[in-house]
PDB file of N, CA and C in Angstrom:
ATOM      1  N   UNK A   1     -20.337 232.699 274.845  1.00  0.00           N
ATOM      2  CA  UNK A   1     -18.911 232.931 274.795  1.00  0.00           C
ATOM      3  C   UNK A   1     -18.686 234.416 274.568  1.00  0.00           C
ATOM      4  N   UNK A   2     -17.997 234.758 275.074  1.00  0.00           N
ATOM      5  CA  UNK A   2     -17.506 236.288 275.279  1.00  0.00           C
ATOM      6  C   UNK A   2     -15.944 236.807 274.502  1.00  0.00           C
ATOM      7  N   UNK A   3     -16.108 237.030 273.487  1.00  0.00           N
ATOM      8  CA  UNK A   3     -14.133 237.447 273.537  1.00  0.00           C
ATOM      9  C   UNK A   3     -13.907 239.003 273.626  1.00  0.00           C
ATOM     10  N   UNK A   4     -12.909 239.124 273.877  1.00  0.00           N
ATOM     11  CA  UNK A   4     -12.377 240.776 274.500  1.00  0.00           C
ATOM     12  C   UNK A   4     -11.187 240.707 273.980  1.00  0.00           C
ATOM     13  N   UNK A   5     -10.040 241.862 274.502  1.00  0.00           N
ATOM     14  CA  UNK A   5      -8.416 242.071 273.982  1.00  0.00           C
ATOM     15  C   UNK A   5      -8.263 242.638 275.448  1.00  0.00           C
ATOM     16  N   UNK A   6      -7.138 242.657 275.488  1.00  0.00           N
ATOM     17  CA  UNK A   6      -6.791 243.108 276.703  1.00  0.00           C
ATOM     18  C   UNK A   6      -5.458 243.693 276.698  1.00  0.00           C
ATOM     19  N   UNK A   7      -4.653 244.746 277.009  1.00  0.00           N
ATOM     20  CA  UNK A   7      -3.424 245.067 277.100  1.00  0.00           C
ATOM     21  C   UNK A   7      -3.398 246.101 277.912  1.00  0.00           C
ATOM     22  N   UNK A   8      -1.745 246.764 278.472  1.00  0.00           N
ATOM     23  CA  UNK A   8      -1.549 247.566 279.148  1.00  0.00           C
ATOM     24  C   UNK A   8      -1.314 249.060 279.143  1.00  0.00           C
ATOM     25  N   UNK A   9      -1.958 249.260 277.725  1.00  0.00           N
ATOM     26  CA  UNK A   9      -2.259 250.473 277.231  1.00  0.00           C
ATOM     27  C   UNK A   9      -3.476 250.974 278.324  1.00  0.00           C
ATOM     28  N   UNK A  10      -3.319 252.553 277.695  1.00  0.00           N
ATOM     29  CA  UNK A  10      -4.326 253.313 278.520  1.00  0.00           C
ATOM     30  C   UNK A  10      -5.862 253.249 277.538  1.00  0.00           C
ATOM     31  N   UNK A  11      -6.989 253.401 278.052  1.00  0.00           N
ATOM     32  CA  UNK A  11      -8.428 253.210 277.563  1.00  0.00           C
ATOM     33  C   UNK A  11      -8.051 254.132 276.022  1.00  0.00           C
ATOM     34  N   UNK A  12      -7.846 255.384 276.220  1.00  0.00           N
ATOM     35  CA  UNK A  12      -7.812 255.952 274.999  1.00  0.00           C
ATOM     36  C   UNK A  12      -6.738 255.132 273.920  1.00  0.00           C
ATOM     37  N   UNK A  13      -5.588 255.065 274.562  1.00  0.00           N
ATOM     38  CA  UNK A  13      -4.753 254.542 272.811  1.00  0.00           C
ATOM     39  C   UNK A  13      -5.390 252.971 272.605  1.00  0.00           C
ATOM     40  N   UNK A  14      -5.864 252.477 273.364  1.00  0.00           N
ATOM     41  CA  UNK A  14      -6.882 251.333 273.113  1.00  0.00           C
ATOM     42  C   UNK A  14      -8.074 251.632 271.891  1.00  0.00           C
ATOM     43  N   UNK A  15      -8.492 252.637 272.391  1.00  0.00           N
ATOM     44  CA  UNK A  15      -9.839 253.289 271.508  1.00  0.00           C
ATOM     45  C   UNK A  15      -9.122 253.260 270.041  1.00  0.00           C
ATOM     46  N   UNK A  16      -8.114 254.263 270.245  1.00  0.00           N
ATOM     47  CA  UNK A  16      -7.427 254.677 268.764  1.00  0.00           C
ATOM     48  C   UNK A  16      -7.262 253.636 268.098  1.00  0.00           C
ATOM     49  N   UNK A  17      -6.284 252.642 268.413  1.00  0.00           N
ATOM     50  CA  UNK A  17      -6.005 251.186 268.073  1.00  0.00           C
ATOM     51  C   UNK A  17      -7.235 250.685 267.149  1.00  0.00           C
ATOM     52  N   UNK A  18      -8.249 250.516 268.039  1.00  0.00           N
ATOM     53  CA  UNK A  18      -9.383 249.931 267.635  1.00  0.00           C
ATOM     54  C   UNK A  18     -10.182 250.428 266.500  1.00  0.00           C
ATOM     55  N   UNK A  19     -10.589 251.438 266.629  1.00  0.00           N
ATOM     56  CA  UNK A  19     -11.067 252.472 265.519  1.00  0.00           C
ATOM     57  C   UNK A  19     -10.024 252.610 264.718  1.00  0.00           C
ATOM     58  N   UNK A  20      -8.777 252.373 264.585  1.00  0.00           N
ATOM     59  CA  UNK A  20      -7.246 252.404 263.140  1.00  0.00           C
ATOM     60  C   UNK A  20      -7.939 250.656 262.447  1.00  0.00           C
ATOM     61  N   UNK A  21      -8.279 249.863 263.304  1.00  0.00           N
ATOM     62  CA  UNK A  21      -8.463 248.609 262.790  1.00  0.00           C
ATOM     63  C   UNK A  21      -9.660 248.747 262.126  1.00  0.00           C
ATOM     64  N   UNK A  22     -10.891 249.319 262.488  1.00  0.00           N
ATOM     65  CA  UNK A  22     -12.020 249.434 261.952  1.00  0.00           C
ATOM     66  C   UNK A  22     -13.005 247.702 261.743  1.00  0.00           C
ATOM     67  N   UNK A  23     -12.418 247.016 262.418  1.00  0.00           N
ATOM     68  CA  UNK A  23     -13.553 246.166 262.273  1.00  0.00           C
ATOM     69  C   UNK A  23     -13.155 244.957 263.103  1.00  0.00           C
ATOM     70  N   UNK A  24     -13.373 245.662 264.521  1.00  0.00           N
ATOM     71  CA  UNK A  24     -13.482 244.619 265.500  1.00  0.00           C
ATOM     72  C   UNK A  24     -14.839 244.305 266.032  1.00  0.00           C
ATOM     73  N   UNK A  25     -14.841 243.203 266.436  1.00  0.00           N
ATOM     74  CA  UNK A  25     -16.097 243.182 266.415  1.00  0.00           C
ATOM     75  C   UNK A  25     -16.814 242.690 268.010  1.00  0.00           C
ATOM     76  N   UNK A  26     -15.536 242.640 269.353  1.00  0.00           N
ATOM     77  CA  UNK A  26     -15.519 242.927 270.260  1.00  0.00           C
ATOM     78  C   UNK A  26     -14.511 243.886 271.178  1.00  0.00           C
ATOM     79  N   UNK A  27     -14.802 243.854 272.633  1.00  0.00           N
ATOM     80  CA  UNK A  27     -14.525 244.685 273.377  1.00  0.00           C
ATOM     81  C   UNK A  27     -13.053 244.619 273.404  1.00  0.00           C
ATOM     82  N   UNK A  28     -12.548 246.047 273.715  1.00  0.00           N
ATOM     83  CA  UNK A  28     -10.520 245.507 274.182  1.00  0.00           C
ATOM     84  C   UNK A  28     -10.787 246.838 275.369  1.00  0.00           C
ATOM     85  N   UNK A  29      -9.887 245.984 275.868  1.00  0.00           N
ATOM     86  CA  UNK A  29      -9.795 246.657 277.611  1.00  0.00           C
ATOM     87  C   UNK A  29      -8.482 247.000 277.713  1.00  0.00           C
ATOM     88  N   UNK A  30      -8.210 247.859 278.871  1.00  0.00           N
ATOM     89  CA  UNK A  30      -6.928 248.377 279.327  1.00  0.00           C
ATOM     90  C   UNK A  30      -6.750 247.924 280.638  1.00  0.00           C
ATOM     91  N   UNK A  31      -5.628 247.292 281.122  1.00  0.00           N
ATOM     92  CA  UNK A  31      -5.229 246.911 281.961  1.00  0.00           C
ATOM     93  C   UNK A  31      -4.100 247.777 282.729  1.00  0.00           C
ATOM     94  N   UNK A  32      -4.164 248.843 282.799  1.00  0.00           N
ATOM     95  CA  UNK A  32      -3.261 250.090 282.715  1.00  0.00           C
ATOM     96  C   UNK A  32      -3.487 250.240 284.097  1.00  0.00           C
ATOM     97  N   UNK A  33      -4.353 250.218 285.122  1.00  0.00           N
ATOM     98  CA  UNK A  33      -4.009 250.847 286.206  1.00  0.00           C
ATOM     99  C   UNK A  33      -4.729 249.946 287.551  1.00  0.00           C
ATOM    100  N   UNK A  34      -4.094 248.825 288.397  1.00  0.00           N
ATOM    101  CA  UNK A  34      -2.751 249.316 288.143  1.00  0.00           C
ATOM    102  C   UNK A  34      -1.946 248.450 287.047  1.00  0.00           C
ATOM    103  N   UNK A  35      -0.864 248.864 286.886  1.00  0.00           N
ATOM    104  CA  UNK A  35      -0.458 249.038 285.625  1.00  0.00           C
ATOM    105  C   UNK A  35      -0.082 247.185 285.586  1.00  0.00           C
ATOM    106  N   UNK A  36      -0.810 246.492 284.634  1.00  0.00           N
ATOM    107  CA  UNK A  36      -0.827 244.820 283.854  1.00  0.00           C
ATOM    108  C   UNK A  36      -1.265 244.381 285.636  1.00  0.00           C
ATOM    109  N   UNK A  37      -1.835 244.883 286.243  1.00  0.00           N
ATOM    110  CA  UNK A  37      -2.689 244.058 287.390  1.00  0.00           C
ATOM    111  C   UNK A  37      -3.312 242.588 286.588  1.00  0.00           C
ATOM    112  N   UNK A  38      -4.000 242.837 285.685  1.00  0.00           N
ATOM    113  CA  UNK A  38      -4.893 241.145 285.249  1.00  0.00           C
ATOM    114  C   UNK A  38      -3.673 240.568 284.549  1.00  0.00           C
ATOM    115  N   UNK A  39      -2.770 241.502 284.043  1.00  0.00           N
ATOM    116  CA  UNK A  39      -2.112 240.113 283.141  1.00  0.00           C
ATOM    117  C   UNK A  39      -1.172 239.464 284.330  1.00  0.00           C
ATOM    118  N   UNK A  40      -0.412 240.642 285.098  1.00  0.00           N
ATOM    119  CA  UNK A  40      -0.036 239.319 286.385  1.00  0.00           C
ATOM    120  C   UNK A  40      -0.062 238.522 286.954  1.00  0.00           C
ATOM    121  N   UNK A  41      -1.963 238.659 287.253  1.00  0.00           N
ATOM    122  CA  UNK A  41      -2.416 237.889 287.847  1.00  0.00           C
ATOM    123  C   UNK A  41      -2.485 236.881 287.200  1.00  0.00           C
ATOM    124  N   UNK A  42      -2.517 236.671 285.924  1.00  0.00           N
ATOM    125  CA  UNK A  42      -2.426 235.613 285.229  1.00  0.00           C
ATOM    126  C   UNK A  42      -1.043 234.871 284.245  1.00  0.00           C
ATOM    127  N   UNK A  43      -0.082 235.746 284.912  1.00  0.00           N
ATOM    128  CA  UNK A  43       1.219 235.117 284.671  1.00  0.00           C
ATOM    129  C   UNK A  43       2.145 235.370 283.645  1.00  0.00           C
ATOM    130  N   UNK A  44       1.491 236.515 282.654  1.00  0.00           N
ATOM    131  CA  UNK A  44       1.620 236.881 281.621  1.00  0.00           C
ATOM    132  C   UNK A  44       2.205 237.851 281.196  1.00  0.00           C
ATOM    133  N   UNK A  45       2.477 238.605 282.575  1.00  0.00           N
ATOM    134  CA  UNK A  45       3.407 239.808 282.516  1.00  0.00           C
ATOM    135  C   UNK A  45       4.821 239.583 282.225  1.00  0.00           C
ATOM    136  N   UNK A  46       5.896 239.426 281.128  1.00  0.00           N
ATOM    137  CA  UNK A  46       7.194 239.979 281.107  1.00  0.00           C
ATOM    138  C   UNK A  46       7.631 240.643 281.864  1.00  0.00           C
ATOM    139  N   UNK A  47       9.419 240.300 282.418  1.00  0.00           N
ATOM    140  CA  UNK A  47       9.666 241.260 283.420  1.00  0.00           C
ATOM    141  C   UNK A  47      10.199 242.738 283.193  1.00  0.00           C
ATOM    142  N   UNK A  48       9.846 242.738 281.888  1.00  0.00           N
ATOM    143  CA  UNK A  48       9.868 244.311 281.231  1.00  0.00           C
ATOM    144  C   UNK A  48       8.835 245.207 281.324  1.00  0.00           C
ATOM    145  N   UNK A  49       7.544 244.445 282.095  1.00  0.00           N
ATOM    146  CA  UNK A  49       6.245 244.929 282.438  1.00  0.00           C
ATOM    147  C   UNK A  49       5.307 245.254 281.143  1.00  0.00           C
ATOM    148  N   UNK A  50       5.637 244.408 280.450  1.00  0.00           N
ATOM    149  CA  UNK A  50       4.961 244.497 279.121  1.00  0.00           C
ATOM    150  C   UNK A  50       4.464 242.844 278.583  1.00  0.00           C
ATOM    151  N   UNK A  51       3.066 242.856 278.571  1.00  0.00           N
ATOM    152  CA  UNK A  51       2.925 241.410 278.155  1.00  0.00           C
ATOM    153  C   UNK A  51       3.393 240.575 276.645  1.00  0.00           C
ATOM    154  N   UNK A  52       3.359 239.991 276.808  1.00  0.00           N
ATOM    155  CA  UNK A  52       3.916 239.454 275.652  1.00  0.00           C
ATOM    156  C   UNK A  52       2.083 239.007 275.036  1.00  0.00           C
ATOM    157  N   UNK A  53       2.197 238.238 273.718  1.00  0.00           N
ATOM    158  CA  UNK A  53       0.805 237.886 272.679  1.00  0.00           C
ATOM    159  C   UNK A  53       0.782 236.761 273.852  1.00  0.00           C
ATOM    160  N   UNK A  54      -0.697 236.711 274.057  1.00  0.00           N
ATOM    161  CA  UNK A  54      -1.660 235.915 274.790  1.00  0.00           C
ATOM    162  C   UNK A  54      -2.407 235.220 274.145  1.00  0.00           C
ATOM    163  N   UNK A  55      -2.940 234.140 273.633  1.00  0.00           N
ATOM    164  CA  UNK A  55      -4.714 234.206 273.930  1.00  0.00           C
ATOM    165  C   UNK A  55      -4.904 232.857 275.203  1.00  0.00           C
ATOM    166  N   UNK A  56      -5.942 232.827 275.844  1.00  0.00           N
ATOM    167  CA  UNK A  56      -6.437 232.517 276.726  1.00  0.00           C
ATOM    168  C   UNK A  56      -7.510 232.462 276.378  1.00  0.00           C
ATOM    169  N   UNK A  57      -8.154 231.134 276.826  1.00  0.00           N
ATOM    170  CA  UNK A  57      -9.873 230.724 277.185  1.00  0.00           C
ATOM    171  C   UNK A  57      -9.737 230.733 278.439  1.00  0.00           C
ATOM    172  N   UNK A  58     -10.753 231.504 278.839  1.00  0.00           N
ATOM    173  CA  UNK A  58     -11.209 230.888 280.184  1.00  0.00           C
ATOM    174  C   UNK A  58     -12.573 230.262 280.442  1.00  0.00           C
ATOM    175  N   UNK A  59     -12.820 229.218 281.345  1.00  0.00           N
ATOM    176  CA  UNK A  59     -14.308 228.481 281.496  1.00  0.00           C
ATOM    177  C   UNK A  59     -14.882 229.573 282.461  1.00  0.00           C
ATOM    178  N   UNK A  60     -16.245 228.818 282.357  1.00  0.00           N
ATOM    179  CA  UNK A  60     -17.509 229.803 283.086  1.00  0.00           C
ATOM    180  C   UNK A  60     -16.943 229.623 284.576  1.00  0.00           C
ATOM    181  N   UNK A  61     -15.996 228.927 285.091  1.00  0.00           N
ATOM    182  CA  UNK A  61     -16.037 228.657 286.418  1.00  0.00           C
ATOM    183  C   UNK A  61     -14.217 229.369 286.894  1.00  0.00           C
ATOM    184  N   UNK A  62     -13.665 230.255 285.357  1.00  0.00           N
ATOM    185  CA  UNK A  62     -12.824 231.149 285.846  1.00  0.00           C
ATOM    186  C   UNK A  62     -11.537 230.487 285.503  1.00  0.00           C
ATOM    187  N   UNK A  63     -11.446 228.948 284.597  1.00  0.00           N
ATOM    188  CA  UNK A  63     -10.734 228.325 285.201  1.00  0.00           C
ATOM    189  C   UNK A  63      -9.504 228.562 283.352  1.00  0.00           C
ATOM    190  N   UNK A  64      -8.558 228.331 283.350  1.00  0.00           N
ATOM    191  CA  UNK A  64      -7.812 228.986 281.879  1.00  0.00           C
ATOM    192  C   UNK A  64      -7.826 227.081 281.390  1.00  0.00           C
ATOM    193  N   UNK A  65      -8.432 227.250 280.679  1.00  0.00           N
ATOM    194  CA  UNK A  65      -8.778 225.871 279.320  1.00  0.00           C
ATOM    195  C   UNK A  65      -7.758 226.210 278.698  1.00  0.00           C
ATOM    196  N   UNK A  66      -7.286 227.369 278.181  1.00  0.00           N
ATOM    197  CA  UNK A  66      -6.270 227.510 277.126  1.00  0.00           C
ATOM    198  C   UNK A  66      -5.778 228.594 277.151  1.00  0.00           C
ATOM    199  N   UNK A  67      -4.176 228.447 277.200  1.00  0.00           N
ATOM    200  CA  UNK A  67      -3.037 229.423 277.119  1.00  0.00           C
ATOM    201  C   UNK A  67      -2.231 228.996 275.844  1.00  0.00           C
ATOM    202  N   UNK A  68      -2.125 230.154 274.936  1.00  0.00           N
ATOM    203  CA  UNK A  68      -0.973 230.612 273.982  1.00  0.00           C
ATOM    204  C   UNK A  68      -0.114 231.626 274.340  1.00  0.00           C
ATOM    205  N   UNK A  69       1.212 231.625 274.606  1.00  0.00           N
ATOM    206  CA  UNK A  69       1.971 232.731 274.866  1.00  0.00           C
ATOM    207  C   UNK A  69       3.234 232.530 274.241  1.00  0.00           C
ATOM    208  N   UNK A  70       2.934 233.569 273.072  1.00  0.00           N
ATOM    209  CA  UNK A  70       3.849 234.317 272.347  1.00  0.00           C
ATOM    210  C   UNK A  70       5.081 235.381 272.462  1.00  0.00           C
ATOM    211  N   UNK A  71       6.307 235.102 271.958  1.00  0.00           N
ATOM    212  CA  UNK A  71       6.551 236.646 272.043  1.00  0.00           C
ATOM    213  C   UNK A  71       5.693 237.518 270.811  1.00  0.00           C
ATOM    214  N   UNK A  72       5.798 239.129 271.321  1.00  0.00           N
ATOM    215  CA  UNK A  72       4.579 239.880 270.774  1.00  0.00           C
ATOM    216  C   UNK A  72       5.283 239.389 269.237  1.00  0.00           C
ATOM    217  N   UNK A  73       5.858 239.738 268.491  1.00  0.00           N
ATOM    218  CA  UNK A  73       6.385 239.612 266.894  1.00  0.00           C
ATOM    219  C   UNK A  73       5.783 238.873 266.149  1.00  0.00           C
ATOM    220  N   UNK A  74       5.334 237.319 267.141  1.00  0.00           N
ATOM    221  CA  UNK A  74       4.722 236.215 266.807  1.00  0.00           C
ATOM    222  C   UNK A  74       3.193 236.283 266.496  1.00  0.00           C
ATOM    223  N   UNK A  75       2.786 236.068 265.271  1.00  0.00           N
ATOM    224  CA  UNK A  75       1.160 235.643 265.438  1.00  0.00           C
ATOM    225  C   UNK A  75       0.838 234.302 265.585  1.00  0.00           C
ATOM    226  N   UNK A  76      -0.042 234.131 266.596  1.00  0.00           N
ATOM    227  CA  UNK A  76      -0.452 232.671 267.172  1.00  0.00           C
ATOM    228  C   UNK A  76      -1.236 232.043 266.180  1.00  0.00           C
ATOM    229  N   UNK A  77      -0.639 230.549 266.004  1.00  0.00           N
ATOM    230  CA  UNK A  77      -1.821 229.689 264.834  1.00  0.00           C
ATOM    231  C   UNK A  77      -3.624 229.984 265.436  1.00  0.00           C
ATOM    232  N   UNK A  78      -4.448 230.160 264.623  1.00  0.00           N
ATOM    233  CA  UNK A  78      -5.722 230.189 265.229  1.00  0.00           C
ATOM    234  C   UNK A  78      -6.110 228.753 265.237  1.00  0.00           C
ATOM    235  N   UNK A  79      -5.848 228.147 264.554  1.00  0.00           N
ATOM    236  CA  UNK A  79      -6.014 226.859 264.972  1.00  0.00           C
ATOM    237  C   UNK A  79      -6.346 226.063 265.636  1.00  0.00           C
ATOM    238  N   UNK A  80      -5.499 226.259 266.910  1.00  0.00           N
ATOM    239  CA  UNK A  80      -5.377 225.503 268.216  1.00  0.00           C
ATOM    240  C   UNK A  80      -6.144 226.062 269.495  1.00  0.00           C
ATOM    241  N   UNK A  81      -6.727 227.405 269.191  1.00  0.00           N
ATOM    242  CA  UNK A  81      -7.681 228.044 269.878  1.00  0.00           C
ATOM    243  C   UNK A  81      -8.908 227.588 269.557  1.00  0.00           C
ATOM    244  N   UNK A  82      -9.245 227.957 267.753  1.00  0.00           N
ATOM    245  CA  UNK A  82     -10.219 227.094 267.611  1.00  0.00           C
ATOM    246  C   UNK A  82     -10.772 225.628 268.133  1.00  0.00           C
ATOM    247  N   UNK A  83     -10.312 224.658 268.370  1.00  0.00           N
ATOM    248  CA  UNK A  83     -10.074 223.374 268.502  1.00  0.00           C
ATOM    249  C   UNK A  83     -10.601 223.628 269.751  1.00  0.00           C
ATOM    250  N   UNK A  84     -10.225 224.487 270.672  1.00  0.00           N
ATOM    251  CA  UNK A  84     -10.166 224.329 271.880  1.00  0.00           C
ATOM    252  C   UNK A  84     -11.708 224.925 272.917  1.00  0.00           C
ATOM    253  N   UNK A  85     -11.936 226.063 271.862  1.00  0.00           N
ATOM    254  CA  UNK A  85     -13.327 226.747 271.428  1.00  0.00           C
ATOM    255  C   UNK A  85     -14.176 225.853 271.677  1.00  0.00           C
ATOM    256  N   UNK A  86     -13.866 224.321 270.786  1.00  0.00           N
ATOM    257  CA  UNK A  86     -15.101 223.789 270.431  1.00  0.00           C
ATOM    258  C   UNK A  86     -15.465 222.736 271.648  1.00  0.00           C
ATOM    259  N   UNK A  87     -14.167 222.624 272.049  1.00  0.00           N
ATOM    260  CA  UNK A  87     -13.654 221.445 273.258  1.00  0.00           C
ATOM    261  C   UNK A  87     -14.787 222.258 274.950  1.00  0.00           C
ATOM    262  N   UNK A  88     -15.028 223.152 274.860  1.00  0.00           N
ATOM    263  CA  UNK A  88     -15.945 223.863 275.424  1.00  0.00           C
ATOM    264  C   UNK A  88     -16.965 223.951 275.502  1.00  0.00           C
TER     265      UNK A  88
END
């Protein structure tokens, strides 16, 4: 299992972000150019061009097991990701 972050920030304020948090313990990507290309593609783009809180599983075969979509303000129960983790 693989987890990442993903948003439409540029690589550097990604970096900053990450290193301000100090203890992540995977990858976060930028989806910046072109600009929310993956989150579109996956439906997730606001039409303010700004995604809203995600999480997403996806299976080995590409396929989304699990969507949470938040507005950003919101933190998602981990809960129901977990659960879904295991359902995998």
């Amino acid at each position: 299992m693989q987890i990442f972050a993903i948003d439409c920030d540029n690589a550097d304020s990604n970096n900053a972000w990450a290193v301000a948090l100090g203890c992540l313990s995977f990858p976060v990507l930028a989806d910046f150019w072109p600009h929310g290309k993956v989150c579109s593609d996956y439906g997730v783009l606001n039409e303010n061009g700004v995604p809203d809180r995600v999480l997403l599983l996806i299976d080995k075969e590409g396929q989304i097991a699990y969507l949470d979509l938040d507005h950003i303000d919101v933190v998602p129960p981990v809960e129901p990701v977990l659960e879904a983790c295991q359902r995998l």
